[in-house]
C-alpha atoms as a PDB file:
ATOM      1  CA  UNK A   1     -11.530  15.458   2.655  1.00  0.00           C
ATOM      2  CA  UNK A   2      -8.953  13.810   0.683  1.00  0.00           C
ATOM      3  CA  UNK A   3      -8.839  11.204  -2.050  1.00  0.00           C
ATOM      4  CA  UNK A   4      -5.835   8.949  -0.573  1.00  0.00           C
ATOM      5  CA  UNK A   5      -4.544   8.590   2.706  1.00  0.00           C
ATOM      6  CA  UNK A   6      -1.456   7.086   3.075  1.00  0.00           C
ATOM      7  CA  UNK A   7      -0.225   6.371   6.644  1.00  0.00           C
ATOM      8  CA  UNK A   8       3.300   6.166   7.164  1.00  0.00           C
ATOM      9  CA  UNK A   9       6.085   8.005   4.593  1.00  0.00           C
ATOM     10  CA  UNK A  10       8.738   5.256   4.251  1.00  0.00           C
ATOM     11  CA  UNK A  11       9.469   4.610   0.641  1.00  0.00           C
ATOM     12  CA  UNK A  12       6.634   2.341   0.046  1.00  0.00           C
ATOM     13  CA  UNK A  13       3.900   5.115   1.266  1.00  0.00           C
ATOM     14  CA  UNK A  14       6.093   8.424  -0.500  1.00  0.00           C
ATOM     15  CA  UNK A  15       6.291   5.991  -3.761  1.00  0.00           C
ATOM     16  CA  UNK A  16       2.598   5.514  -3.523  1.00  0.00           C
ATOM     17  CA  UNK A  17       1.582   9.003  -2.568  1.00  0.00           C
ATOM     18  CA  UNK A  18       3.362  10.342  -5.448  1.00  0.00           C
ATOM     19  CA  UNK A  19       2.101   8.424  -7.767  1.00  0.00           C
ATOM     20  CA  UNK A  20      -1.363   9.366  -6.791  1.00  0.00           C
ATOM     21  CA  UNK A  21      -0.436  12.837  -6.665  1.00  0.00           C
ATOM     22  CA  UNK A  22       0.510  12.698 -10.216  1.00  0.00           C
ATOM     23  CA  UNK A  23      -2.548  11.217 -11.565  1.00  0.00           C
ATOM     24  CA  UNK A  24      -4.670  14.206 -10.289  1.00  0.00           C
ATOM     25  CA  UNK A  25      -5.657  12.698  -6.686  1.00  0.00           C
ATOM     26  CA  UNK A  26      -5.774  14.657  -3.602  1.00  0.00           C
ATOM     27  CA  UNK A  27      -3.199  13.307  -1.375  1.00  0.00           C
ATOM     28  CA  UNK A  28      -2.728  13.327   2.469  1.00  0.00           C
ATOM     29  CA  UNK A  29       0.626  11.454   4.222  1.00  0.00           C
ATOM     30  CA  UNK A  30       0.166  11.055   8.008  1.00  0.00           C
ATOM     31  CA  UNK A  31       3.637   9.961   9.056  1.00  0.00           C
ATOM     32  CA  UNK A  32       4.268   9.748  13.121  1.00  0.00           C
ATOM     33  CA  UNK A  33       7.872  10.969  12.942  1.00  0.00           C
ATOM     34  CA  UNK A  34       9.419  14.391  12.011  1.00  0.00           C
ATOM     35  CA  UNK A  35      11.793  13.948   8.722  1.00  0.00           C
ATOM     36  CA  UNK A  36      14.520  13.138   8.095  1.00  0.00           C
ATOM     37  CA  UNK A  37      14.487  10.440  11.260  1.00  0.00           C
ATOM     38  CA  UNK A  38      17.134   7.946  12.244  1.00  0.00           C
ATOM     39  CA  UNK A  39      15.863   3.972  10.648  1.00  0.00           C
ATOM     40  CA  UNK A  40      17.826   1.118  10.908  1.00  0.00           C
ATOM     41  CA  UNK A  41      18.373  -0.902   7.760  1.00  0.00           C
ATOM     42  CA  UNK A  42      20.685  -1.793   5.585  1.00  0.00           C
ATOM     43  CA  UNK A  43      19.756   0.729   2.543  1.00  0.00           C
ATOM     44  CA  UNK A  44      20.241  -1.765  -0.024  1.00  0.00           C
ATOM     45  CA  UNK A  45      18.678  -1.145  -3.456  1.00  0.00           C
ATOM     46  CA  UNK A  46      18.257  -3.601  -6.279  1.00  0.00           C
ATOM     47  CA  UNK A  47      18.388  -2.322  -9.619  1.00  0.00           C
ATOM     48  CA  UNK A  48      14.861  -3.288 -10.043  1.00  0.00           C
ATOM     49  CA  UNK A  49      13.501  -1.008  -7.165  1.00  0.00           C
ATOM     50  CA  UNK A  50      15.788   1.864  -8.876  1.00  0.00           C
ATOM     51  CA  UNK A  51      14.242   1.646 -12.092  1.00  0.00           C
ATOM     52  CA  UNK A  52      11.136   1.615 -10.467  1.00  0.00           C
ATOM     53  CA  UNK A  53      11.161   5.545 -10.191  1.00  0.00           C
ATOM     54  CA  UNK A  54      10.179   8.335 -12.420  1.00  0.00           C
ATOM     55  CA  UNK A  55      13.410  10.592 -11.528  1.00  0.00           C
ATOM     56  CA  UNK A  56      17.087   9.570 -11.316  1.00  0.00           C
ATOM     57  CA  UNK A  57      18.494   9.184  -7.786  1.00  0.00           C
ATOM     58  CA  UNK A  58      21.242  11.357  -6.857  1.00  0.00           C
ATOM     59  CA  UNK A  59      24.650  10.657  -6.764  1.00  0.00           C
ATOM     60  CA  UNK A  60      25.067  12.071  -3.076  1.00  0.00           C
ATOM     61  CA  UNK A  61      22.739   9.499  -1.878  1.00  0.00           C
ATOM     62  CA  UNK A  62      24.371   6.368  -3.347  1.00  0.00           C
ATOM     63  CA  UNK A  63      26.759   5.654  -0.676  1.00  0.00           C
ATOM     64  CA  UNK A  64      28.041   2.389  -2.126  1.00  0.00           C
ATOM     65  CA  UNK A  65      27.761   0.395  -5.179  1.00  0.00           C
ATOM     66  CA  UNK A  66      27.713  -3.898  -4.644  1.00  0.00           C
ATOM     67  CA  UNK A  67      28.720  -5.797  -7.361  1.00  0.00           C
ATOM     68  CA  UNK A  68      29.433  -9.119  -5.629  1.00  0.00           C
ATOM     69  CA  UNK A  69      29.932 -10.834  -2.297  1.00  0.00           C
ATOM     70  CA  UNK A  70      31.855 -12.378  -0.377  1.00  0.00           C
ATOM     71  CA  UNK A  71      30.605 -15.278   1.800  1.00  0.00           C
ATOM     72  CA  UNK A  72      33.286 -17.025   5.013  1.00  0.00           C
ATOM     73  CA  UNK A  73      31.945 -20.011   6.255  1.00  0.00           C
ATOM     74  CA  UNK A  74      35.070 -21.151   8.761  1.00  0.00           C
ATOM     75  CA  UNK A  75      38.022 -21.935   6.718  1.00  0.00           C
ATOM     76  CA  UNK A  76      35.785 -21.587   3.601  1.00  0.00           C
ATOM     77  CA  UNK A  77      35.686 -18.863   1.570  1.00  0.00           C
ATOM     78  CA  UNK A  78      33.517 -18.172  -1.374  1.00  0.00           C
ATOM     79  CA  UNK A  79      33.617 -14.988  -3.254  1.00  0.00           C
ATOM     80  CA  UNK A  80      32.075 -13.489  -6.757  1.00  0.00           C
ATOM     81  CA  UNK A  81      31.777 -10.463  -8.527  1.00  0.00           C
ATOM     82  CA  UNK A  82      29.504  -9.521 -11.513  1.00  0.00           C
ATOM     83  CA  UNK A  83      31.306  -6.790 -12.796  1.00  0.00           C
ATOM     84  CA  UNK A  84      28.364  -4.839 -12.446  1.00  0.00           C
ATOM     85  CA  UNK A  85      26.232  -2.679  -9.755  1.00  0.00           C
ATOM     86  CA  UNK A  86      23.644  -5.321  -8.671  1.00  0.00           C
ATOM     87  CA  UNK A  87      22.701  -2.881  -5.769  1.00  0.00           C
ATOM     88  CA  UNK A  88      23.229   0.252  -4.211  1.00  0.00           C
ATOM     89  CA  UNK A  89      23.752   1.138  -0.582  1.00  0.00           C
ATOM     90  CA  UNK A  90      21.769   4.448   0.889  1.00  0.00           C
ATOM     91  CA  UNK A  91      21.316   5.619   4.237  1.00  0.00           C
ATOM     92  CA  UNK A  92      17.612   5.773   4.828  1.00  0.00           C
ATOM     93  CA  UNK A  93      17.176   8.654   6.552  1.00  0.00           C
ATOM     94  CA  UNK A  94      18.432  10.777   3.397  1.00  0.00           C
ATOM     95  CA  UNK A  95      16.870   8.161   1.326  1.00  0.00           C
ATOM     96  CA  UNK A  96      13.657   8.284   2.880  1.00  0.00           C
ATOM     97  CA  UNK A  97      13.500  12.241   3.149  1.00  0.00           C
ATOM     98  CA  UNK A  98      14.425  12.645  -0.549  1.00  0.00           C
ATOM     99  CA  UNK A  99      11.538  10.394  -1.857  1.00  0.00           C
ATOM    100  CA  UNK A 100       9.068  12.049   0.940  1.00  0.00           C
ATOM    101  CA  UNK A 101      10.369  15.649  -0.755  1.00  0.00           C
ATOM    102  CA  UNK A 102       9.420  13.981  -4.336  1.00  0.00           C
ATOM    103  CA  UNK A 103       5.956  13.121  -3.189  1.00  0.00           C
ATOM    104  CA  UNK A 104       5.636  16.995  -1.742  1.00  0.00           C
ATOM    105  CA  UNK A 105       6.856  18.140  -4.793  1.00  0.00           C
ATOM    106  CA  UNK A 106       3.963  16.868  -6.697  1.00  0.00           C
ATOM    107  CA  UNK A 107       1.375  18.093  -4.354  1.00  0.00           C
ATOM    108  CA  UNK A 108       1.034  15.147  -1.736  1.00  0.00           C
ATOM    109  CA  UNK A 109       0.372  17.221   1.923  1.00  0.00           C
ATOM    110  CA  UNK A 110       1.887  15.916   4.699  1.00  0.00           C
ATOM    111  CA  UNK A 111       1.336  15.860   8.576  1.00  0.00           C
ATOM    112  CA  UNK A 112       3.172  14.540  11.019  1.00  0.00           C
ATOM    113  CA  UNK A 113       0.849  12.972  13.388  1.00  0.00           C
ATOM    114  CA  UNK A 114       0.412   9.373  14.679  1.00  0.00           C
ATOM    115  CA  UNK A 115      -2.700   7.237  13.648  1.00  0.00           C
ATOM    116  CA  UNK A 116      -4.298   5.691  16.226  1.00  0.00           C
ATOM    117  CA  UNK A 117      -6.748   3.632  14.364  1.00  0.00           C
ATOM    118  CA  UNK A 118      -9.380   3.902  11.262  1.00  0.00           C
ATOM    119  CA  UNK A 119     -13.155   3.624  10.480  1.00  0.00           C
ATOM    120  CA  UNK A 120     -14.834   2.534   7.619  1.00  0.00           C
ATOM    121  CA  UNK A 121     -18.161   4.820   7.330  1.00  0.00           C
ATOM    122  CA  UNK A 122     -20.751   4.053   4.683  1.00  0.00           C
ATOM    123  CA  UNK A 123     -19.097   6.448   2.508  1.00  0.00           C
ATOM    124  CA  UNK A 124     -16.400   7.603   3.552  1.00  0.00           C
ATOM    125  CA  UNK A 125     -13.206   5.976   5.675  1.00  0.00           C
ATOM    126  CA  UNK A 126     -12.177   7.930   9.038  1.00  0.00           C
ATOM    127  CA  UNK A 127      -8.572   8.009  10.036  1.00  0.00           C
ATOM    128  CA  UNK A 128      -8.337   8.984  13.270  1.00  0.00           C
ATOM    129  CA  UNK A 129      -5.100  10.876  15.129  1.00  0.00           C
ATOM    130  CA  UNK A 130      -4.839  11.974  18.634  1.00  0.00           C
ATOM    131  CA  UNK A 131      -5.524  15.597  17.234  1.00  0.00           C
ATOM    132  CA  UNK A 132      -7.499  14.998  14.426  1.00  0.00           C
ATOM    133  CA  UNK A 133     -10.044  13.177  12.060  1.00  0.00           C
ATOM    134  CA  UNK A 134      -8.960  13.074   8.325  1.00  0.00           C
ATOM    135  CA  UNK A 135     -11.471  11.471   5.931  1.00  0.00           C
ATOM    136  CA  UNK A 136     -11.322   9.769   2.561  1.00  0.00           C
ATOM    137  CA  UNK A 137     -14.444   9.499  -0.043  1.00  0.00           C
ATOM    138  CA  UNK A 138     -14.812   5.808  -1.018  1.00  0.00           C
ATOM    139  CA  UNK A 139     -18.850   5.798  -1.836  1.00  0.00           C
ATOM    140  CA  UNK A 140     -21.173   7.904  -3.226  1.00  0.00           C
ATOM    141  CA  UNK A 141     -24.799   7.801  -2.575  1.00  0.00           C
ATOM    142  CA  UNK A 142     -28.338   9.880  -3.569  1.00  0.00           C
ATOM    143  CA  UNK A 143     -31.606   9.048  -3.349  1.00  0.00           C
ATOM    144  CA  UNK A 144     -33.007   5.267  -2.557  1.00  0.00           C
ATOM    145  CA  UNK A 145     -30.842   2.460  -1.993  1.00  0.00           C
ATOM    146  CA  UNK A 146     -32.287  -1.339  -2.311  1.00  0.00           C
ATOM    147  CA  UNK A 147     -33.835  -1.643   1.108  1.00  0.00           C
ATOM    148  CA  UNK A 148     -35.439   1.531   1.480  1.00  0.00           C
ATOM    149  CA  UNK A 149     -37.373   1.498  -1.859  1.00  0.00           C
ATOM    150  CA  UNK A 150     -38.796  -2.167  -0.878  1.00  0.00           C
ATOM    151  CA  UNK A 151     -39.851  -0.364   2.414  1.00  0.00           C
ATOM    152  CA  UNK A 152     -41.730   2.019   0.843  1.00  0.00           C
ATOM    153  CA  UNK A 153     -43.372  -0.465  -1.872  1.00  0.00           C
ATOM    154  CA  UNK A 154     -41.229   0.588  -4.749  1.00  0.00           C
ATOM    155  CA  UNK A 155     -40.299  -2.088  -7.312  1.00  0.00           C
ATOM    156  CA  UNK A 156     -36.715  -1.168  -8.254  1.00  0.00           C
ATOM    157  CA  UNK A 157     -35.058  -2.229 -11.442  1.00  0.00           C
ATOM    158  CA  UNK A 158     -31.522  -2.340 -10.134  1.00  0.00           C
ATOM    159  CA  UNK A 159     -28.670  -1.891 -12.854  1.00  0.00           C
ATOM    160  CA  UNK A 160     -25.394  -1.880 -12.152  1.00  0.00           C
ATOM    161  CA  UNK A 161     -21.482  -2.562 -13.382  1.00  0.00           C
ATOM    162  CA  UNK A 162     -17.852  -2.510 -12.421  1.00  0.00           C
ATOM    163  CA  UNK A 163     -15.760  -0.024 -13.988  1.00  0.00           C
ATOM    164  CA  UNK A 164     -12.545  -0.421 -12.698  1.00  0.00           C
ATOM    165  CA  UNK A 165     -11.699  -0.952 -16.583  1.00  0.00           C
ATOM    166  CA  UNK A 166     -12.996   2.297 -17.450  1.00  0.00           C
ATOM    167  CA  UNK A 167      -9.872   4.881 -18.268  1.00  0.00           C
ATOM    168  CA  UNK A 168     -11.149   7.535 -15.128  1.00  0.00           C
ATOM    169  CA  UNK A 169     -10.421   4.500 -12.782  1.00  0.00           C
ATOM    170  CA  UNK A 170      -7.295   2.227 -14.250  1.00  0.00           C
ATOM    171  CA  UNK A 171      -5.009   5.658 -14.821  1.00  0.00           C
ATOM    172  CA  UNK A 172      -5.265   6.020 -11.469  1.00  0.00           C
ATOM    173  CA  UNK A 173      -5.143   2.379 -10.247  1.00  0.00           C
ATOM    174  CA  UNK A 174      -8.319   2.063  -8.935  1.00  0.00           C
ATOM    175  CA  UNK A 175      -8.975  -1.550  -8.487  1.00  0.00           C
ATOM    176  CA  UNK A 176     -12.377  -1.672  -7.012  1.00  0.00           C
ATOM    177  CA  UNK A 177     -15.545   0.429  -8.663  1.00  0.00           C
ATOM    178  CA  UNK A 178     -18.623   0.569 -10.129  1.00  0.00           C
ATOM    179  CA  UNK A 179     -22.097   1.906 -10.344  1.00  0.00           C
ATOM    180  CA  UNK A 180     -25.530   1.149  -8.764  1.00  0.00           C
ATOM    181  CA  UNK A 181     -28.425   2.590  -9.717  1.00  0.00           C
ATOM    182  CA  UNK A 182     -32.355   2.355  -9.209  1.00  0.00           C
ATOM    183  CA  UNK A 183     -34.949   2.785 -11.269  1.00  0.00           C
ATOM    184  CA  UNK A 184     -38.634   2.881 -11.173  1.00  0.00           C
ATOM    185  CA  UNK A 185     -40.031  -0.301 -13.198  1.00  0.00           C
ATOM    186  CA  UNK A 186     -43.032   1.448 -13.763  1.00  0.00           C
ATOM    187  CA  UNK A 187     -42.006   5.343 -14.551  1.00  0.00           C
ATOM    188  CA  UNK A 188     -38.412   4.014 -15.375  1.00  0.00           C
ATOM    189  CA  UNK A 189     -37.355   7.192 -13.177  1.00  0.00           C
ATOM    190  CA  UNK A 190     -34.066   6.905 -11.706  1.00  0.00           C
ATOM    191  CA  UNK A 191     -34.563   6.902  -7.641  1.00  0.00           C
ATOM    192  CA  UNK A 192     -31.387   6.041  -6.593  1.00  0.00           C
ATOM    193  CA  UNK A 193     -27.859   6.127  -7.724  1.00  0.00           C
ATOM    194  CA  UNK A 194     -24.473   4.472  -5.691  1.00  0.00           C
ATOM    195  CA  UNK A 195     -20.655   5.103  -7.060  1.00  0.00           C
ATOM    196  CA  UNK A 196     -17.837   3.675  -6.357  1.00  0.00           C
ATOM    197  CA  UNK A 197     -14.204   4.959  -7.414  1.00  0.00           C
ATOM    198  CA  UNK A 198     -12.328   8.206  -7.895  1.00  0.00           C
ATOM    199  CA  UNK A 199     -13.884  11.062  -8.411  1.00  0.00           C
ATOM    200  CA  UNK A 200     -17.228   9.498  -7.097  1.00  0.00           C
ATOM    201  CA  UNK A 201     -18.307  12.482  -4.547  1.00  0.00           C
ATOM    202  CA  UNK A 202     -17.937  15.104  -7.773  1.00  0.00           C
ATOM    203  CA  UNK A 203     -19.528  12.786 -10.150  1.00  0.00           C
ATOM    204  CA  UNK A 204     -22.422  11.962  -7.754  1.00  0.00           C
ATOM    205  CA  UNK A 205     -23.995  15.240  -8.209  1.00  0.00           C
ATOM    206  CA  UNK A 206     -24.338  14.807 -11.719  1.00  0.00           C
ATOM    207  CA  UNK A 207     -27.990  12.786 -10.090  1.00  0.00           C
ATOM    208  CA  UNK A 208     -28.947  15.885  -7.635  1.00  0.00           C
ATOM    209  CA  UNK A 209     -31.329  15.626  -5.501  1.00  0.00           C
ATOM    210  CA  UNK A 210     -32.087  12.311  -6.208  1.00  0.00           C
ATOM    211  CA  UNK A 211     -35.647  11.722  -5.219  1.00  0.00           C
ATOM    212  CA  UNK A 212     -37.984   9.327  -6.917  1.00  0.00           C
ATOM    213  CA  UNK A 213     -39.387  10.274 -10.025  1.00  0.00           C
ATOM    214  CA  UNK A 214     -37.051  13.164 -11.171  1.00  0.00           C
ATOM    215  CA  UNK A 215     -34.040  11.816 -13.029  1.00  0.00           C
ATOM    216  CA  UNK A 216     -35.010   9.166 -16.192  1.00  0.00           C
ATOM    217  CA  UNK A 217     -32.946   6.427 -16.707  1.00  0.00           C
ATOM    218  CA  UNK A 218     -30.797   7.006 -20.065  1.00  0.00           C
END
């Protein structure tokens, strides 16, 4: 089980898995093609996407340096120049491999294996290969949720929060979490407890087995 998938190792899902990798996260990259591989594109770079990384980009891989253009419209010609690199050329298969060999660097695994399709479980999402199942942790759940303690006649004091603010969360960009959990209104015992975010299958067993009337609510 891993704490990110990312599907697909272009420079958007290398960038991503590497940054994930360096906040502590258990990585996976399921990419469909063996690297390097062959893309066609232009390989431009704007100085914004460069200074976007966390490592300088090798000379061997700037192929070209743009500081202007040069526009023919018939007869018409318009031309300007900057003076200054407002992009760099790359060939993306280099490219691509270098920033997929910065993301393995770090600790991201990766698998070359096409995804066929995912499944969100009720804790957990399913992404699904011809050969395999990989799974990510998104909830974490013990004891009694809402519905189950009203079936069995329980009156639940629910109390619960988002903490995607909280420091364990935002370092690692975790937009979406938070906390459920149930207590007894008469014995104030906790008899149920939900989270949401990273870390959340660990944390979870802080609550054991979570059955009502053992934990009290602090």
């Amino acid at each position: 089980m891993y704490d990110i998938i990312v599907v697909g190792a272009g420079p958007a899902g290398s960038s991503a898995a590497r940054v994930a990798a360096k906040a502590g996260l258990d990585v996976l990259i399921l990419e469909k093609e063996t690297f390097p591989r062959y893309k066609p594109c232009g390989g431009a770079l704007s100085e914004r996407a460069i200074s976007l990384l966390d490592f300088p980009l090798p000379e061997n891989l700037c192929e070209r340096t743009i500081t202007g253009a040069r526009v023919h419209y018939g007869d018409i010609v318009l031309e300007r120049n900057k003076g200054y690199r407002l992009s760099t050329l790359v060939t993306r298969s280099r490219f691509d491999q270098f920033l997929l060999q910065k993301a393995q660097e770090i600790g991201a695994e990766r698998v070359v294996q096409k995804v066929q399709e995912y499944k969100e479980k009720e804790n957990h999402v399913e992404v699904l290969t011809k050969l395999e199942v990989f799974t990510s942790p998104l909830l974490a759940s013990v004891g009694l949720g809402e519905e189950e303690a009203m079936k069995r006649g329980i009156a639940a004091i629910i109390h619960k929060r988002k903490t995607s603010d909280w420091y364990s969360n935002s370092r690692v960009g975790i937009k979406h979490s938070g906390y459920k959990i149930l207590t007894d209104e008469q014995s104030g015992k906790i008899i149920g407890a939900h989270l949401l975010g990273y870390n959340a299958d660990e944390t979870i067993n802080l609550f054991g087995p979570c059955n009502p009337g053992r934990h009290e609510a602090r």
